[in-house]
C-alpha atoms as a PDB file:
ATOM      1  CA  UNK A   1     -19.447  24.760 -22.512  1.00  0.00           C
ATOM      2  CA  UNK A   2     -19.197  25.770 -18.757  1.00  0.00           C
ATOM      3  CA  UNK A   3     -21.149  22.822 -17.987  1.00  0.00           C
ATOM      4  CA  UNK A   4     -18.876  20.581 -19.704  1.00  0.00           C
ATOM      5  CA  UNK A   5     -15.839  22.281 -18.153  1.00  0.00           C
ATOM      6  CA  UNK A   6     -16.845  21.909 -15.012  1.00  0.00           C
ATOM      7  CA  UNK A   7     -17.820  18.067 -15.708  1.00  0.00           C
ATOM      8  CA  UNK A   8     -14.275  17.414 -16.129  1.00  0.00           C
ATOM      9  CA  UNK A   9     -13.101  19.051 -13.399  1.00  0.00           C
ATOM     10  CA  UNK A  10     -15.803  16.947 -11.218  1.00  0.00           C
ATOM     11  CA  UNK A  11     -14.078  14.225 -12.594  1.00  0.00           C
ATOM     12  CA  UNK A  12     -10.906  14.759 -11.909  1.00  0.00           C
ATOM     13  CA  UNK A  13     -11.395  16.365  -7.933  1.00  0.00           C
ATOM     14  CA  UNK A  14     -12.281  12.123  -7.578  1.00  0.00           C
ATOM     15  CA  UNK A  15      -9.114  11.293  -8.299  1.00  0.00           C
ATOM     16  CA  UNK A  16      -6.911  13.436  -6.870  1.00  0.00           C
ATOM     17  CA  UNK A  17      -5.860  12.134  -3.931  1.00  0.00           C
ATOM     18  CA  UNK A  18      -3.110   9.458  -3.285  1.00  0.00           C
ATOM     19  CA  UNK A  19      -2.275   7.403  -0.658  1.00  0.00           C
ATOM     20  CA  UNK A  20       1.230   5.665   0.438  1.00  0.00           C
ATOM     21  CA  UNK A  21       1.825   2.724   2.543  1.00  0.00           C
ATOM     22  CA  UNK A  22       4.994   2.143   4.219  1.00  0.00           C
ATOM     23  CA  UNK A  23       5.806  -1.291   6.200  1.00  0.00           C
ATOM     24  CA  UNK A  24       8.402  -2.904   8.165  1.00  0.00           C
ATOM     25  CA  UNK A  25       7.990  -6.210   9.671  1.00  0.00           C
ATOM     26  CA  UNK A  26       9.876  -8.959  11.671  1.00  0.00           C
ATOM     27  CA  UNK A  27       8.813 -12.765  10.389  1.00  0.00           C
ATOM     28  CA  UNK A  28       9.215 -16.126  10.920  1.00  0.00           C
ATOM     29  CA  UNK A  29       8.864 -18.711   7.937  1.00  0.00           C
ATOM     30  CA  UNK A  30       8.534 -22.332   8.685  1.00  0.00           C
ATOM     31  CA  UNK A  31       8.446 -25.055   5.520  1.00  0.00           C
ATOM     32  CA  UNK A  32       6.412 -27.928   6.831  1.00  0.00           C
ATOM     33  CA  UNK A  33       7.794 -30.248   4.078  1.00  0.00           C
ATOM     34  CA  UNK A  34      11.027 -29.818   4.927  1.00  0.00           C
ATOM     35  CA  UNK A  35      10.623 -29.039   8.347  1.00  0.00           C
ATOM     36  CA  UNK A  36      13.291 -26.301   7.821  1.00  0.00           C
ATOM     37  CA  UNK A  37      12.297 -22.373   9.627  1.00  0.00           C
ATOM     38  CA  UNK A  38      13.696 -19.108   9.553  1.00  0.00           C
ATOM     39  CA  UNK A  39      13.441 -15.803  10.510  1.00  0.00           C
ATOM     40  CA  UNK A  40      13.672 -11.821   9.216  1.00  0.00           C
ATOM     41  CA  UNK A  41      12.585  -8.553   8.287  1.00  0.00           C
ATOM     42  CA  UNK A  42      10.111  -7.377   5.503  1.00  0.00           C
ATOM     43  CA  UNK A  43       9.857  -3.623   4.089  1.00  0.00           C
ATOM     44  CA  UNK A  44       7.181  -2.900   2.069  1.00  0.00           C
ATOM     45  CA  UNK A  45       6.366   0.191  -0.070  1.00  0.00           C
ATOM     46  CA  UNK A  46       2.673   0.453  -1.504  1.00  0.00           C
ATOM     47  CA  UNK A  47       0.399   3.163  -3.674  1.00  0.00           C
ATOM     48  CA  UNK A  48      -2.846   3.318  -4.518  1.00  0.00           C
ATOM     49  CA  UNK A  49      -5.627   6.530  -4.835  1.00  0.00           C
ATOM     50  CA  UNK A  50      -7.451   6.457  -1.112  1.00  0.00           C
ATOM     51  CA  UNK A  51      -7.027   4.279   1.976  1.00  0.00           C
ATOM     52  CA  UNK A  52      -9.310   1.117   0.773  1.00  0.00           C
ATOM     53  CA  UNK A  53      -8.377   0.970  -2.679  1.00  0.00           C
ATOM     54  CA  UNK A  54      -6.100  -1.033  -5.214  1.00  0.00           C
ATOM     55  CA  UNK A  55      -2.692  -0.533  -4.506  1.00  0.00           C
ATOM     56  CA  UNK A  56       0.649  -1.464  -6.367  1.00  0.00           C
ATOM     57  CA  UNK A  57       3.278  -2.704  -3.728  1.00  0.00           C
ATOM     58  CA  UNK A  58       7.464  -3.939  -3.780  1.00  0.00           C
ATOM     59  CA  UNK A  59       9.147  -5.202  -0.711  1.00  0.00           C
ATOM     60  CA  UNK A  60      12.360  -6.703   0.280  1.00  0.00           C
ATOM     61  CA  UNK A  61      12.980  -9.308   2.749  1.00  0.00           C
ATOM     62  CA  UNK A  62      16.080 -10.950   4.060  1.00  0.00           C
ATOM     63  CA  UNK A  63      16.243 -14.120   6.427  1.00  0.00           C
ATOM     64  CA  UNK A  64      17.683 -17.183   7.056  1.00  0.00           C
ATOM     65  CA  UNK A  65      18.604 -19.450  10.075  1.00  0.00           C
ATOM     66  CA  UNK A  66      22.505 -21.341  11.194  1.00  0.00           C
ATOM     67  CA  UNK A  67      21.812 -23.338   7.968  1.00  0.00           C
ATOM     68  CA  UNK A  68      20.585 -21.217   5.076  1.00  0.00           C
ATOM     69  CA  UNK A  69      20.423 -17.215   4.239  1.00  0.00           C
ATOM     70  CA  UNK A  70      17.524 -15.599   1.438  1.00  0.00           C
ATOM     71  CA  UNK A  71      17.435 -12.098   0.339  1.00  0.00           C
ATOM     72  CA  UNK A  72      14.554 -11.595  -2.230  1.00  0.00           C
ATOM     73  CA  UNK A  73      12.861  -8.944  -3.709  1.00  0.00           C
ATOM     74  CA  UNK A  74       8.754  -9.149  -4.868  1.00  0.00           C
ATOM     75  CA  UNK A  75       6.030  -7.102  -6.655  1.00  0.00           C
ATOM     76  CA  UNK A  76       2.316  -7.126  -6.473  1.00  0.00           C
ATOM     77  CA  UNK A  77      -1.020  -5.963  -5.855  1.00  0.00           C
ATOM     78  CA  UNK A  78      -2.726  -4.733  -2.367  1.00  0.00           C
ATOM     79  CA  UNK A  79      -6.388  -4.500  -1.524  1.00  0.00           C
ATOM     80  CA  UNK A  80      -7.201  -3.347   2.276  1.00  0.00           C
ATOM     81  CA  UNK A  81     -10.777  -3.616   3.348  1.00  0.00           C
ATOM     82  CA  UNK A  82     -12.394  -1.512   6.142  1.00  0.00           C
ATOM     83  CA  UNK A  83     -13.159  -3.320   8.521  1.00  0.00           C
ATOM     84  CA  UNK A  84     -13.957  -0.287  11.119  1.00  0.00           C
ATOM     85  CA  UNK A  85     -12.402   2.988  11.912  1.00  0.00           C
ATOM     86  CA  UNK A  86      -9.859   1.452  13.475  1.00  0.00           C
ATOM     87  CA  UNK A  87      -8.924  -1.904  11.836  1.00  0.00           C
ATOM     88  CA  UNK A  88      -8.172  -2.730   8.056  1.00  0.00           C
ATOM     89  CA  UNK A  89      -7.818  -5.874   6.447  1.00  0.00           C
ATOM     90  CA  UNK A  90      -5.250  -6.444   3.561  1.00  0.00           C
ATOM     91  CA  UNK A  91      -5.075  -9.357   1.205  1.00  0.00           C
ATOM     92  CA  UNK A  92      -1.844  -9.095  -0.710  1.00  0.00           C
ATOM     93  CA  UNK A  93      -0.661 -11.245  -4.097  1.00  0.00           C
ATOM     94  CA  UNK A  94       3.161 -11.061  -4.570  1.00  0.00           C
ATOM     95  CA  UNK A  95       5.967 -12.306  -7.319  1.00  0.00           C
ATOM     96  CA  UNK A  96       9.429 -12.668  -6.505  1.00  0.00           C
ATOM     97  CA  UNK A  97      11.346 -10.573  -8.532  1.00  0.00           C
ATOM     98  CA  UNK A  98      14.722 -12.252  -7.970  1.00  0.00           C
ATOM     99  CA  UNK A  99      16.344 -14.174  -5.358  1.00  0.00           C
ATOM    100  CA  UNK A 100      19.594 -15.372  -3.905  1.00  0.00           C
ATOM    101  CA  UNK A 101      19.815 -18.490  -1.355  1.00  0.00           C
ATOM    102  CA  UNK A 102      22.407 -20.186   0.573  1.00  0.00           C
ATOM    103  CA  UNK A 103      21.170 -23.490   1.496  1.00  0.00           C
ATOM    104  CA  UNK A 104      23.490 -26.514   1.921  1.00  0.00           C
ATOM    105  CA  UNK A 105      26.864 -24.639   1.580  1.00  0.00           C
ATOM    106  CA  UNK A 106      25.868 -23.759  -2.365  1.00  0.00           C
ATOM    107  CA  UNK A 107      24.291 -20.760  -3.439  1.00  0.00           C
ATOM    108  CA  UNK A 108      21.294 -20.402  -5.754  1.00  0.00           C
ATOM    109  CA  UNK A 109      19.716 -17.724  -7.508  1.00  0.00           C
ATOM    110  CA  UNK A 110      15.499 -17.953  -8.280  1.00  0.00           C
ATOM    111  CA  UNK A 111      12.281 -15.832  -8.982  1.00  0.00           C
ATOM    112  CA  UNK A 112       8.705 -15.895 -10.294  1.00  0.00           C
ATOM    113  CA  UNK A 113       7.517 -17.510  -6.503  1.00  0.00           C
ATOM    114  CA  UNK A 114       4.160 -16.748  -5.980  1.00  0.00           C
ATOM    115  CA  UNK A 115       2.707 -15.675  -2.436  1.00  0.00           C
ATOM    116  CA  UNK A 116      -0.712 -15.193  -1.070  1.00  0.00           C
ATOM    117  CA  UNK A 117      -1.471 -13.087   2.160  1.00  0.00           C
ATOM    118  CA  UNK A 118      -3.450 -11.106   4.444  1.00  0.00           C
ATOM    119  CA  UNK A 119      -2.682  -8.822   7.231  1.00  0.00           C
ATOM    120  CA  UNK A 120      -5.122  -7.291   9.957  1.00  0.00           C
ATOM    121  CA  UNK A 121      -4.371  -3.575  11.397  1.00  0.00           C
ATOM    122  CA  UNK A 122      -4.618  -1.659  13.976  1.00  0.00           C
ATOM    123  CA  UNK A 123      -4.644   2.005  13.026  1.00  0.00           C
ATOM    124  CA  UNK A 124      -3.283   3.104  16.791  1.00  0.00           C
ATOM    125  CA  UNK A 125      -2.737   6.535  15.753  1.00  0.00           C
ATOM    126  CA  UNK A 126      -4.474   8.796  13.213  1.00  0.00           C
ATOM    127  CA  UNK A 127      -3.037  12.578  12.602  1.00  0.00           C
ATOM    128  CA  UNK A 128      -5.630  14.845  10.773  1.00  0.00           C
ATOM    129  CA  UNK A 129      -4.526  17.885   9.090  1.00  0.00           C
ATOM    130  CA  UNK A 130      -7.273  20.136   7.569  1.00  0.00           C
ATOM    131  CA  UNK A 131      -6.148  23.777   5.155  1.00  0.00           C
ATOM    132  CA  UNK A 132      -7.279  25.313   2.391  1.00  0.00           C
ATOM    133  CA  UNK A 133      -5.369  24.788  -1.088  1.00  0.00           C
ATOM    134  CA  UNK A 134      -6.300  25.089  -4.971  1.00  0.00           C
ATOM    135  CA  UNK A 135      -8.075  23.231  -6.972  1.00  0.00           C
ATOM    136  CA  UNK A 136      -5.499  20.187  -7.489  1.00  0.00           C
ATOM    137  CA  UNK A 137      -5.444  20.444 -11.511  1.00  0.00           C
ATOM    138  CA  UNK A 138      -5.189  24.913 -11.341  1.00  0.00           C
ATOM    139  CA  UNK A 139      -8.109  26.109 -14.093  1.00  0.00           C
ATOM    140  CA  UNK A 140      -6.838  24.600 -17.399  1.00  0.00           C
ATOM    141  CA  UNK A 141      -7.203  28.804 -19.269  1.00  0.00           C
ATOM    142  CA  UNK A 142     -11.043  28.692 -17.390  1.00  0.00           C
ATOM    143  CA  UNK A 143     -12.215  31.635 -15.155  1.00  0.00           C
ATOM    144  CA  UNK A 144     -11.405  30.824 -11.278  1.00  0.00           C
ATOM    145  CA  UNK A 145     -14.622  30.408  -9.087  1.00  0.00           C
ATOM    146  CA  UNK A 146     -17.066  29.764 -12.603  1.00  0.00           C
ATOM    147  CA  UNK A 147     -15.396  27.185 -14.860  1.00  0.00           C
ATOM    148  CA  UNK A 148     -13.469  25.446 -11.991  1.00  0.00           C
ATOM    149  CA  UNK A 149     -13.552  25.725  -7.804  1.00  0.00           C
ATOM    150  CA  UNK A 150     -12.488  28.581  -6.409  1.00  0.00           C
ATOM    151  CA  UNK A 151     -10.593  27.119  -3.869  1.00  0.00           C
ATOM    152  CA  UNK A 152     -10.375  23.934  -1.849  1.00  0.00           C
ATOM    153  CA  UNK A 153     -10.857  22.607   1.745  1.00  0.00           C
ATOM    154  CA  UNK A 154      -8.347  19.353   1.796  1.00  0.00           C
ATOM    155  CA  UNK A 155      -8.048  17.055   4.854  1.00  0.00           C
ATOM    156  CA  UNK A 156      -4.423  14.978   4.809  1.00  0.00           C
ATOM    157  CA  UNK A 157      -4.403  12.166   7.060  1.00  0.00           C
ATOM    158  CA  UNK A 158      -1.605   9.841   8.092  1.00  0.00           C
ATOM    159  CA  UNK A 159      -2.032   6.987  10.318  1.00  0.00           C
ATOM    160  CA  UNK A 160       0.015   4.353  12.192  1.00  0.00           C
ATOM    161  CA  UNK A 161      -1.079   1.018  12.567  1.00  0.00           C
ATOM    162  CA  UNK A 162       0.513  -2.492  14.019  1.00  0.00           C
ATOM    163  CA  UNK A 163      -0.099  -5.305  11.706  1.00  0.00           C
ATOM    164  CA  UNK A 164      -0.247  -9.033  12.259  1.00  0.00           C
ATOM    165  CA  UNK A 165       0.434 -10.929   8.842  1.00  0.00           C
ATOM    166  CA  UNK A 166       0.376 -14.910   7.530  1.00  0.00           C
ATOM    167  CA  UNK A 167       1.164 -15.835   4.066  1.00  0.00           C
ATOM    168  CA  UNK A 168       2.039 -18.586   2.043  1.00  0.00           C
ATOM    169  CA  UNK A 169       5.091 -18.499  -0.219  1.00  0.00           C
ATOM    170  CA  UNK A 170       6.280 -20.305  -3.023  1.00  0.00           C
ATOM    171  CA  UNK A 171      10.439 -20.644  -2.622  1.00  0.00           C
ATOM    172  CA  UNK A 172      11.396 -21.334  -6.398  1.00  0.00           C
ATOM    173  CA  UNK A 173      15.086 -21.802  -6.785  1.00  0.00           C
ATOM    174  CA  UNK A 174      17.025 -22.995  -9.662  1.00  0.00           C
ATOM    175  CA  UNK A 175      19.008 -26.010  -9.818  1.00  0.00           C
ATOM    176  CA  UNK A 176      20.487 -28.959 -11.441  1.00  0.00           C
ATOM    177  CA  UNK A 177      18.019 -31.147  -9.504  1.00  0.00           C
ATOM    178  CA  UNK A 178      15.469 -28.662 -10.092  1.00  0.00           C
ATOM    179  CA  UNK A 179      12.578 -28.755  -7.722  1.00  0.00           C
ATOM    180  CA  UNK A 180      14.330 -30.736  -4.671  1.00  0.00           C
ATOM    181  CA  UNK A 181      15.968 -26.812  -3.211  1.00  0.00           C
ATOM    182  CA  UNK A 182      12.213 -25.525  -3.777  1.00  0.00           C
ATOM    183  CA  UNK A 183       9.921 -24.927  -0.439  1.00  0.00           C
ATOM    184  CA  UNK A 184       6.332 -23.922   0.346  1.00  0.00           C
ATOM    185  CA  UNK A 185       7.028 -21.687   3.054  1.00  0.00           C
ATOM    186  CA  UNK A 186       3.827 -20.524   5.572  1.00  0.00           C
ATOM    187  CA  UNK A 187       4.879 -16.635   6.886  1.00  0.00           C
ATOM    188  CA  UNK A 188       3.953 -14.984  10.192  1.00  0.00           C
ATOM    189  CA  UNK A 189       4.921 -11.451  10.643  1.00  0.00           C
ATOM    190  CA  UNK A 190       4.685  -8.150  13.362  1.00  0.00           C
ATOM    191  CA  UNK A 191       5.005  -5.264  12.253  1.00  0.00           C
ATOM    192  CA  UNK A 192       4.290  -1.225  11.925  1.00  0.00           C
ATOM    193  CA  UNK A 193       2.870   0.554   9.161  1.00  0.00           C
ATOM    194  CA  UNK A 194       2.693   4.114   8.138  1.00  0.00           C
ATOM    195  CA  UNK A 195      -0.342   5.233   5.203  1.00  0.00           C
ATOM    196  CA  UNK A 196       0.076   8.820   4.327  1.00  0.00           C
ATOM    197  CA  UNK A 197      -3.356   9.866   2.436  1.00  0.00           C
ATOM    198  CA  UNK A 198      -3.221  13.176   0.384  1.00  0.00           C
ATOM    199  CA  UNK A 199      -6.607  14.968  -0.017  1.00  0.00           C
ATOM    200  CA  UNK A 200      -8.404  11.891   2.078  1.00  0.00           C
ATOM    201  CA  UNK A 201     -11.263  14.452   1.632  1.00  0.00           C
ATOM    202  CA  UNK A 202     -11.664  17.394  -0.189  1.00  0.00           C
ATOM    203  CA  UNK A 203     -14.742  20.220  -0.713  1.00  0.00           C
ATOM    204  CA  UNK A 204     -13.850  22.771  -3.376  1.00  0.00           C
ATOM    205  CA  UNK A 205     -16.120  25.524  -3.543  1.00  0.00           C
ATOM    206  CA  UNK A 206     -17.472  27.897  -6.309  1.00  0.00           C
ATOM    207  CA  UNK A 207     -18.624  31.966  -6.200  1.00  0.00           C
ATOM    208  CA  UNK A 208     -22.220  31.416  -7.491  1.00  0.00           C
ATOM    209  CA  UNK A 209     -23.142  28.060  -7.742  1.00  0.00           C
ATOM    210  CA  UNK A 210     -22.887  25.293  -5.337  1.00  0.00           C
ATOM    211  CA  UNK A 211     -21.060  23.890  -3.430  1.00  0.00           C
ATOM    212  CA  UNK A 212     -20.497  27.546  -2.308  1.00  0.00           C
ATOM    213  CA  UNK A 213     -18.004  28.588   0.299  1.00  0.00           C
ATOM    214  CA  UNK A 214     -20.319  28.000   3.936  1.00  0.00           C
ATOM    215  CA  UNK A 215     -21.172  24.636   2.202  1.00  0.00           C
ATOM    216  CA  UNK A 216     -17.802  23.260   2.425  1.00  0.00           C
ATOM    217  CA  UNK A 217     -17.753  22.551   6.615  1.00  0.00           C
ATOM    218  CA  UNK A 218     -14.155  20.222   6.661  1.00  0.00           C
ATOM    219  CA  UNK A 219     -12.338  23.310   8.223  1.00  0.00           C
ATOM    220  CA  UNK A 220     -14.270  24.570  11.707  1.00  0.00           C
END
């Protein structure tokens, strides 16, 4: 029954942690078919279970140019890839959610625009924080230290990184001469991001059995 106890809890100590990307960008957006470009800013919020992992994202982005004005809002997925210690690639697949245009002195509303991207960081900065906490999930009516981990040593990391971005965006807008106001769109966009992982790494430690205590070396 122990065993099985302490399966679970095995089990669960690999999913604990969580991770949180935050994003703000400036872009520019050109539409080579209709030779029309703008500019803006992009926020971004993003979660997933470690650094490199699936992540669920939603942004925001307004822009426009003397001529036309966009605010949209999108959902999707995220998947960065390490590349090295210090630089992550990150393919991103959005949807708009909804979106309002001015574009020839009429407004239009639109969504369901597809987009396709990657960004490469930079981590510039990493900030390691190492301490001792519970087991994430407490003992579930088990015995501390035999059915589940005494206690745990838990490394939180945040990081900031610069980003460079491209992306290609579908602009779907509806109208009475539905597609003519709709634009393929190619993105570039600079920005900073900041990815907050909780319990990045994580030894918990038992009284009797291993992983005892002096096997768990995260804190000096």
């Amino acid at each position: 029954m122990r065993r099985a106890v302490r399966g679970v809890f095995a089990a669960l100590l690999g999913l604990s942690g969580c991770t949180t990307w935050t994003s703000l960008h400036g872009a520019y957006g050109l539409a080579p078919e209709s030779r029309r470009s703008v500019a803006g800013v992009e926020v971004r919020r993003a979660v997933g279970s470690s650094l490199h992992s699936g992540y669920g994202l939603v942004g925001a982005r307004i822009d426009g140019s003397a001529q036309q004005f966009d605010a949209e809002l999108h959902a999707g997925v995220m998947r960065p890839l390490r590349l090295s210690e210090k630089f992550t690639l990150a393919p991103s697949a959005t949807l708009e959610l909804a979106r309002i245009s001015h574009l020839g002195q009429r407004w239009y509303g639109g969504a369901l625009g597809p987009a396709l991207g990657a960004e490469l960081l930079w981590w510039a900065h990493t900030q390691r924080r190492t301490y001792e906490a519970g087991a994430p999930f407490g003992c579930m009516g088990g015995a501390p230290g035999v059915d589940c981990p005494r206690r745990c040593q838990v490394e939180d990391v945040i990081r900031h990184g610069l980003g460079f971005r491209v992306a290609a965006e579908y602009d779907l807008r509806f109208s009475r001469n539905y597609p003519a106001m709709n634009d393929w769109v190619v993105w570039f966009s600079v920005g900073v991001t900041r990815a907050a992982s909780e319990r990045e790494r994580e030894c918990c430690y038992f009284d009797h059995e291993p992983p005892l205590r002096r096997d768990c070396t995260l804190i000096p």
